[in-house]
N, C-alpha and C. Protein backbone atom coordinates (compact mmCIF):
# COMPACT_ATOMS: atom_id res chain seq x y z
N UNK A 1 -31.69 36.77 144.68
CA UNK A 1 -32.17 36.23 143.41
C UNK A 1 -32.12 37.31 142.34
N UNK A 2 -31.89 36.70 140.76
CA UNK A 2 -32.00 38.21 140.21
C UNK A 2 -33.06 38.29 139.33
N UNK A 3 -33.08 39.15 138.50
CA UNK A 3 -34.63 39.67 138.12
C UNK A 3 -35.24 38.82 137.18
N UNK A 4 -36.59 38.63 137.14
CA UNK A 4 -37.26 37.85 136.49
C UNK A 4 -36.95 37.73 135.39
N UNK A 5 -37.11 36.26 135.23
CA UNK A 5 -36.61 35.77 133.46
C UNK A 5 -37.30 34.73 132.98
N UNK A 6 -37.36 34.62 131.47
CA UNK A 6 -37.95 33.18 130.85
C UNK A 6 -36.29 32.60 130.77
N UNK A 7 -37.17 30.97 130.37
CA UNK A 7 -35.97 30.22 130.21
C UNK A 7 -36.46 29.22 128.85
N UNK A 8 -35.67 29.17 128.14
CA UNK A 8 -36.24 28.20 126.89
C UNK A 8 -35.50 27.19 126.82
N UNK A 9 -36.00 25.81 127.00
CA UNK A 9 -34.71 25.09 126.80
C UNK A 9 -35.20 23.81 125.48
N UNK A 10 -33.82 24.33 124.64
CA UNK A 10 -33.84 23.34 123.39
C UNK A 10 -32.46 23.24 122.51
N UNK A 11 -32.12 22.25 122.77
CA UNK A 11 -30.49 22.42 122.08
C UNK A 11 -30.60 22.24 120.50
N UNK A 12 -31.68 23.16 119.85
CA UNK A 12 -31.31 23.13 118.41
C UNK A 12 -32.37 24.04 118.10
N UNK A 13 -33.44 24.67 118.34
CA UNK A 13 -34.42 25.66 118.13
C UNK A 13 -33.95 26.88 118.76
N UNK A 14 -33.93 27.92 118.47
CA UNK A 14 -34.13 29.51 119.17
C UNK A 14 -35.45 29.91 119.52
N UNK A 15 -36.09 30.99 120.59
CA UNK A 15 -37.30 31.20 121.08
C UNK A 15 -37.31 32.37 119.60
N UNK A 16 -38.66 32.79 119.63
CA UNK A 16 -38.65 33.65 118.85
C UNK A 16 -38.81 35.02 119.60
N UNK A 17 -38.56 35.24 120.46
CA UNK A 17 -38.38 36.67 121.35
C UNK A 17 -36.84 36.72 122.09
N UNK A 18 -36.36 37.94 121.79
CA UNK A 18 -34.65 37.91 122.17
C UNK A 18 -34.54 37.77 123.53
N UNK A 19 -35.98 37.61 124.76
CA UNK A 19 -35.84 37.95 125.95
C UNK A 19 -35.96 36.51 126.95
N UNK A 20 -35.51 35.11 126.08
CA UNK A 20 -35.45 34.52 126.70
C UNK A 20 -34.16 34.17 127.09
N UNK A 21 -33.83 33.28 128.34
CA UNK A 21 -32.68 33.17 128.38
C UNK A 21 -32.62 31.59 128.12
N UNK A 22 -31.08 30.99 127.04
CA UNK A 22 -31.30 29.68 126.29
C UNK A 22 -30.53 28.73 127.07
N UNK A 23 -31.23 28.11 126.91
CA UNK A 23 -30.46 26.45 127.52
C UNK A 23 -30.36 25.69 126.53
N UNK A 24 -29.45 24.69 126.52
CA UNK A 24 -29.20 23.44 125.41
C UNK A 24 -29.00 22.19 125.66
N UNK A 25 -28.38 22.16 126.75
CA UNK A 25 -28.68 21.07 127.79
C UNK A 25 -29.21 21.15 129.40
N UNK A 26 -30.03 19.63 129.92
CA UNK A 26 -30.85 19.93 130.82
C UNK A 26 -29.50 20.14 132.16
N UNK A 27 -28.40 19.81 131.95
CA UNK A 27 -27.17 20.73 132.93
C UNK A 27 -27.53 21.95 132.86
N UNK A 28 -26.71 22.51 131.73
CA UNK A 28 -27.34 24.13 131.43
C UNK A 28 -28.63 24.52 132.10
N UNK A 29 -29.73 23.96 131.83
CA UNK A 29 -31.07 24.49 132.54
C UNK A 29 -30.89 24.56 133.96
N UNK A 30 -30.24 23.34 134.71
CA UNK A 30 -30.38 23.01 135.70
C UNK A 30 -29.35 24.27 136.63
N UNK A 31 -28.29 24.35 135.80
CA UNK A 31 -27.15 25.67 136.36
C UNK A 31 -27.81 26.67 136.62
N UNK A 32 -28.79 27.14 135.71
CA UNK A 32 -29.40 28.47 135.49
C UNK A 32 -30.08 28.34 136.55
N UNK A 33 -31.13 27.24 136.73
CA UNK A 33 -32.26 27.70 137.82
C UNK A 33 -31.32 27.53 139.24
N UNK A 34 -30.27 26.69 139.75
CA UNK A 34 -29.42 27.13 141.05
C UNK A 34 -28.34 28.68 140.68
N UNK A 35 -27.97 28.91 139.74
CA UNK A 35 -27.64 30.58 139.92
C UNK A 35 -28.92 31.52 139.48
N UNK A 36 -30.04 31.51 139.60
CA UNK A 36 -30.75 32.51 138.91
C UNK A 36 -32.30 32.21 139.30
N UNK A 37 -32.37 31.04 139.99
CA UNK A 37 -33.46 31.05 140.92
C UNK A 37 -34.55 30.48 139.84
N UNK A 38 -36.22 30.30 140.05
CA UNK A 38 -36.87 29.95 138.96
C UNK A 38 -37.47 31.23 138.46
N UNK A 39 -37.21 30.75 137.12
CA UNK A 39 -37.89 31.85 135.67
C UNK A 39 -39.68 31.73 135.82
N UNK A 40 -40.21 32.68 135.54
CA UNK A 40 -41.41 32.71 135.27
C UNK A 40 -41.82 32.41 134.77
N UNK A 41 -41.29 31.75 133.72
CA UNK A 41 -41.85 31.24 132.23
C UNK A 41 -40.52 29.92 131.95
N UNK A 42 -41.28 28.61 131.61
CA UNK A 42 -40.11 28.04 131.27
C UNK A 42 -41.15 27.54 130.01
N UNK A 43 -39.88 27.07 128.39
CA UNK A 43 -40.33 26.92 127.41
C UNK A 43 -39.59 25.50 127.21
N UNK A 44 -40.32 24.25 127.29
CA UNK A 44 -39.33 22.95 127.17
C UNK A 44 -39.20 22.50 125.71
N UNK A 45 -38.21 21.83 125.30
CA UNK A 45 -38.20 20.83 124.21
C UNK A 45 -37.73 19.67 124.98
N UNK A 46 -38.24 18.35 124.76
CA UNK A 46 -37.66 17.27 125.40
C UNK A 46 -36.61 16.96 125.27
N UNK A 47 -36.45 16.35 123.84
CA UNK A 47 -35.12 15.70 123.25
C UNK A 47 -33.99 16.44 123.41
N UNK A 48 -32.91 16.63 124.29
CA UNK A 48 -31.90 17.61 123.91
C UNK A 48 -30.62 17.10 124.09
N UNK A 49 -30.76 16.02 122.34
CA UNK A 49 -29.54 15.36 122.17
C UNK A 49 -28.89 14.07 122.77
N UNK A 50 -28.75 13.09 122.09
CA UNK A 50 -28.25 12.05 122.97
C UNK A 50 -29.17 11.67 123.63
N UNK A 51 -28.59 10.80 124.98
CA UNK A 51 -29.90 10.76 126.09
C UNK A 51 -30.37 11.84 126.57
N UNK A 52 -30.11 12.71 126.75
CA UNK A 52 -30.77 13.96 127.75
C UNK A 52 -31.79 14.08 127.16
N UNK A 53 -32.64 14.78 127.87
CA UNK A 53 -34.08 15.05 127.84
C UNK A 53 -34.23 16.27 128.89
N UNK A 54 -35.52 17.14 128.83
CA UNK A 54 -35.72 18.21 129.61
C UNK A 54 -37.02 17.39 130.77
N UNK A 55 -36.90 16.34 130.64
CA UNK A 55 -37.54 15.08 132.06
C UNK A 55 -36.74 15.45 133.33
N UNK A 56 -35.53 15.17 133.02
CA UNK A 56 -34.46 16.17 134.09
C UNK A 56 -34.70 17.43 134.87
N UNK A 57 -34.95 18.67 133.70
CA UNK A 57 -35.02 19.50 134.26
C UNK A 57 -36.87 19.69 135.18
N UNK A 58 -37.21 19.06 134.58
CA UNK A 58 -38.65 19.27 135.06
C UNK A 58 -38.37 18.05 136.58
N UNK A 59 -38.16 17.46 136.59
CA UNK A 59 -37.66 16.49 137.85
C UNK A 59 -37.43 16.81 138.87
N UNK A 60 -36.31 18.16 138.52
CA UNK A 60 -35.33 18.85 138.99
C UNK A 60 -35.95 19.98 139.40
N UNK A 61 -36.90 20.33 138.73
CA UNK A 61 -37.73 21.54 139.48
C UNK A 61 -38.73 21.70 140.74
N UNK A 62 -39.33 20.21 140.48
CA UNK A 62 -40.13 20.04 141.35
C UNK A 62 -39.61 19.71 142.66
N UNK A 63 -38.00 18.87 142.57
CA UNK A 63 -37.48 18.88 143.81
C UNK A 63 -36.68 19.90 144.19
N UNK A 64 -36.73 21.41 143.83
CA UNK A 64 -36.48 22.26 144.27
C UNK A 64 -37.72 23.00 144.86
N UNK A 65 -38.82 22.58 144.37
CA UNK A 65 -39.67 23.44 144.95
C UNK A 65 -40.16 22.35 146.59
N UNK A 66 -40.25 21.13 146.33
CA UNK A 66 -39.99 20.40 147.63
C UNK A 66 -39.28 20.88 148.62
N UNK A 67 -37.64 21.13 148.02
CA UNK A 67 -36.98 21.11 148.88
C UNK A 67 -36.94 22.59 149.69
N UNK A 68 -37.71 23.57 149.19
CA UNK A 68 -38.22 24.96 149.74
C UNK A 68 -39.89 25.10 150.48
N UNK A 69 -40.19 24.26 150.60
CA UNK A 69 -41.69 24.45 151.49
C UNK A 69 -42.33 25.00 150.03
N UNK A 70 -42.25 24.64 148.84
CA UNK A 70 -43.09 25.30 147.83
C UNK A 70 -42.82 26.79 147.66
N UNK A 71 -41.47 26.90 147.87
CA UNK A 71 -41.64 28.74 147.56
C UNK A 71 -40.09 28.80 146.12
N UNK A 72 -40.22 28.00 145.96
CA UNK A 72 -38.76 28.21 144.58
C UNK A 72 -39.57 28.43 143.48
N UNK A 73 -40.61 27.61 143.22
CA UNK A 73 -41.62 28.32 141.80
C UNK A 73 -42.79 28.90 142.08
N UNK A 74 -42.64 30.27 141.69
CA UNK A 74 -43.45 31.16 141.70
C UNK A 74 -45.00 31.10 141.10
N UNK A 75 -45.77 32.35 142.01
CA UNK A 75 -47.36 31.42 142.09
C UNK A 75 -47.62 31.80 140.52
N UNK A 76 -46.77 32.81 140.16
CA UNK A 76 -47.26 32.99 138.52
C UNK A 76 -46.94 32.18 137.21
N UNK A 77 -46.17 31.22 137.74
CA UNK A 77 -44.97 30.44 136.73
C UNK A 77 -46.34 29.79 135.73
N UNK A 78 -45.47 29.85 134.57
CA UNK A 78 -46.05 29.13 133.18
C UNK A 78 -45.18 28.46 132.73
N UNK A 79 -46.02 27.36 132.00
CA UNK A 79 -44.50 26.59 130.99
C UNK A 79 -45.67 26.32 130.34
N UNK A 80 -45.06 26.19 129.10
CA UNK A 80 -45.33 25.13 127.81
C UNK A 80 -44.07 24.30 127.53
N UNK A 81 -44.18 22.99 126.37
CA UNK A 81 -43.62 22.27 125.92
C UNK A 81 -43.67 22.21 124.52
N UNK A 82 -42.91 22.87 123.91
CA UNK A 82 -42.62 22.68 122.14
C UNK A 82 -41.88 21.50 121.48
N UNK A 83 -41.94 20.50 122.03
CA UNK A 83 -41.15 19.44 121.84
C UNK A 83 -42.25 18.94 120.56
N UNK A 84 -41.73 18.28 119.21
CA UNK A 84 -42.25 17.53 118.73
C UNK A 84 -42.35 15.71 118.83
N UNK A 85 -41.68 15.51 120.10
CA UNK A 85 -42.06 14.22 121.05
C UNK A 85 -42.92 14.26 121.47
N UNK A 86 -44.03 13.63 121.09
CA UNK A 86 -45.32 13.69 121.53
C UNK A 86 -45.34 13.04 122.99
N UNK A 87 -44.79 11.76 123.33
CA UNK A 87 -44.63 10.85 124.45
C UNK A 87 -43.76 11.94 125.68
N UNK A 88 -42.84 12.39 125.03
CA UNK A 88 -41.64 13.24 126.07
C UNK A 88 -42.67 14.63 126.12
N UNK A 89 -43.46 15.30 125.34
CA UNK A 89 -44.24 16.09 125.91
C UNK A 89 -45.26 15.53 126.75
N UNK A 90 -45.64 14.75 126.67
CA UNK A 90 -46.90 14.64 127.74
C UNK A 90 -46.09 14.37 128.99
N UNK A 91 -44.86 13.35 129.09
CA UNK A 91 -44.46 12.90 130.58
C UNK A 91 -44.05 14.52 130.99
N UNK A 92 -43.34 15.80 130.27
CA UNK A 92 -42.97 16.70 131.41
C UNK A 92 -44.68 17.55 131.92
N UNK A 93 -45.45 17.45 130.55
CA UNK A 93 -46.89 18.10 131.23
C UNK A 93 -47.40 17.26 132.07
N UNK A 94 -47.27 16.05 132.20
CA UNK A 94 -48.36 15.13 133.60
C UNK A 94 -47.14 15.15 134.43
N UNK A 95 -46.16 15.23 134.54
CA UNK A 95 -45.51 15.88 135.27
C UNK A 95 -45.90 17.21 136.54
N UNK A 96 -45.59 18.14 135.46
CA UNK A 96 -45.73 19.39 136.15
C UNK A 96 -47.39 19.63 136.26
N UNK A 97 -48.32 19.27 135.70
CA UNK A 97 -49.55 19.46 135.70
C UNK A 97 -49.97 19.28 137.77
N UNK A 98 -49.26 17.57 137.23
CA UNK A 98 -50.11 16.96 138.84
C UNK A 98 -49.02 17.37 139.96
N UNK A 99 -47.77 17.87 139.45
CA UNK A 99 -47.31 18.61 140.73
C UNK A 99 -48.05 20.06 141.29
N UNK A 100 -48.18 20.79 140.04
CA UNK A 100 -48.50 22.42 140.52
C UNK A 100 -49.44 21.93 141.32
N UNK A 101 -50.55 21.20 140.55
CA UNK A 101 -52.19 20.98 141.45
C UNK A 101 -51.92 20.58 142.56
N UNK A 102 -50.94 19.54 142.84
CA UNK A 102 -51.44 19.28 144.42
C UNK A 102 -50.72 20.54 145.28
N UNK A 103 -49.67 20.96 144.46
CA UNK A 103 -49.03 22.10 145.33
C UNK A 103 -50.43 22.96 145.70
N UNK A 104 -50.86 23.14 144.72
CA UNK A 104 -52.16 24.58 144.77
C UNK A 104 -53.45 23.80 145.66
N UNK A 105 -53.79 22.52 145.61
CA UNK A 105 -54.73 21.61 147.07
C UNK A 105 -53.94 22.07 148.02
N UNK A 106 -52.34 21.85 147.94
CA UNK A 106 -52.01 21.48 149.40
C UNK A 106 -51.91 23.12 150.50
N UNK A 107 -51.84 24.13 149.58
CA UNK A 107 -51.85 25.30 149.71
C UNK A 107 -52.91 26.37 150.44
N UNK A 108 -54.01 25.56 149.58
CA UNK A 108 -55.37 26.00 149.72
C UNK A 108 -55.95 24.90 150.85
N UNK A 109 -54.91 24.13 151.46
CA UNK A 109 -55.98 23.59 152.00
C UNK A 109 -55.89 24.13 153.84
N UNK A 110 -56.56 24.08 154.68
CA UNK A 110 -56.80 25.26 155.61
C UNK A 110 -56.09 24.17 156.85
N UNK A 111 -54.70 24.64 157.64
CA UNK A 111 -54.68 23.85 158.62
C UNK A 111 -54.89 23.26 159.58
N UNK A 112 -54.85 21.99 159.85
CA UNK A 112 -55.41 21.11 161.05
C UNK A 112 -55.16 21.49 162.22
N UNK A 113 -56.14 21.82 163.47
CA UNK A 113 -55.54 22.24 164.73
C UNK A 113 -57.24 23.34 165.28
């Protein structure tokens, strides 16, 4: 994997720190996190153009972290959502909200036996 990174994804805004790395479409996002593993920080905008949406990439994250026993997103990971879609921000935060949590129940919870 290589070294820790943010990821911003918005196909028409720039982050305001040179140290993110940019996405523009939720392909693009999706390339980055299978060559480059998950970023510590992801920064969403929903809308990105056309139909796409960053619903995808958030979709897409969680079934990578499924598909790893919970070890593809890291216990430190943050995101926000800068989208001015109010509706497309809330679905990727109740999204990722009620995934991390049950990840962090299912984690914490002490095994049967």
């Amino acid at each position: 994997m290589e070294t820790r990174y943010r990821l911003f994804i918005d196909d028409i805004r720039d982050p305001v720190a040179s140290d993110w790395v940019i996405a523009r479409t939720s392909l693009e996002a999706i390339t980055l996190l299978e060559a480059r593993g998950c970023p510590f920080e992801i920064s969403f905008d929903h809308d990105l153009g056309g139909e796409d949406t960053a619903m995808v990439v958030a979709r897409k994250l969680v079934t990578m972290d499924l598909d790893t026993g919970g070890r593809f997103i890291p216990p430190d990971f943050v995101y926000s959502v800068h989208s001015a879609n109010p509706v497309g921000k809330g679905n990727i935060e109740g999204l990722l909200e009620a995934y991390l949590r049950q990840r962090e129940i299912s984690v914490d919870r002490p095994a049967a036996g």
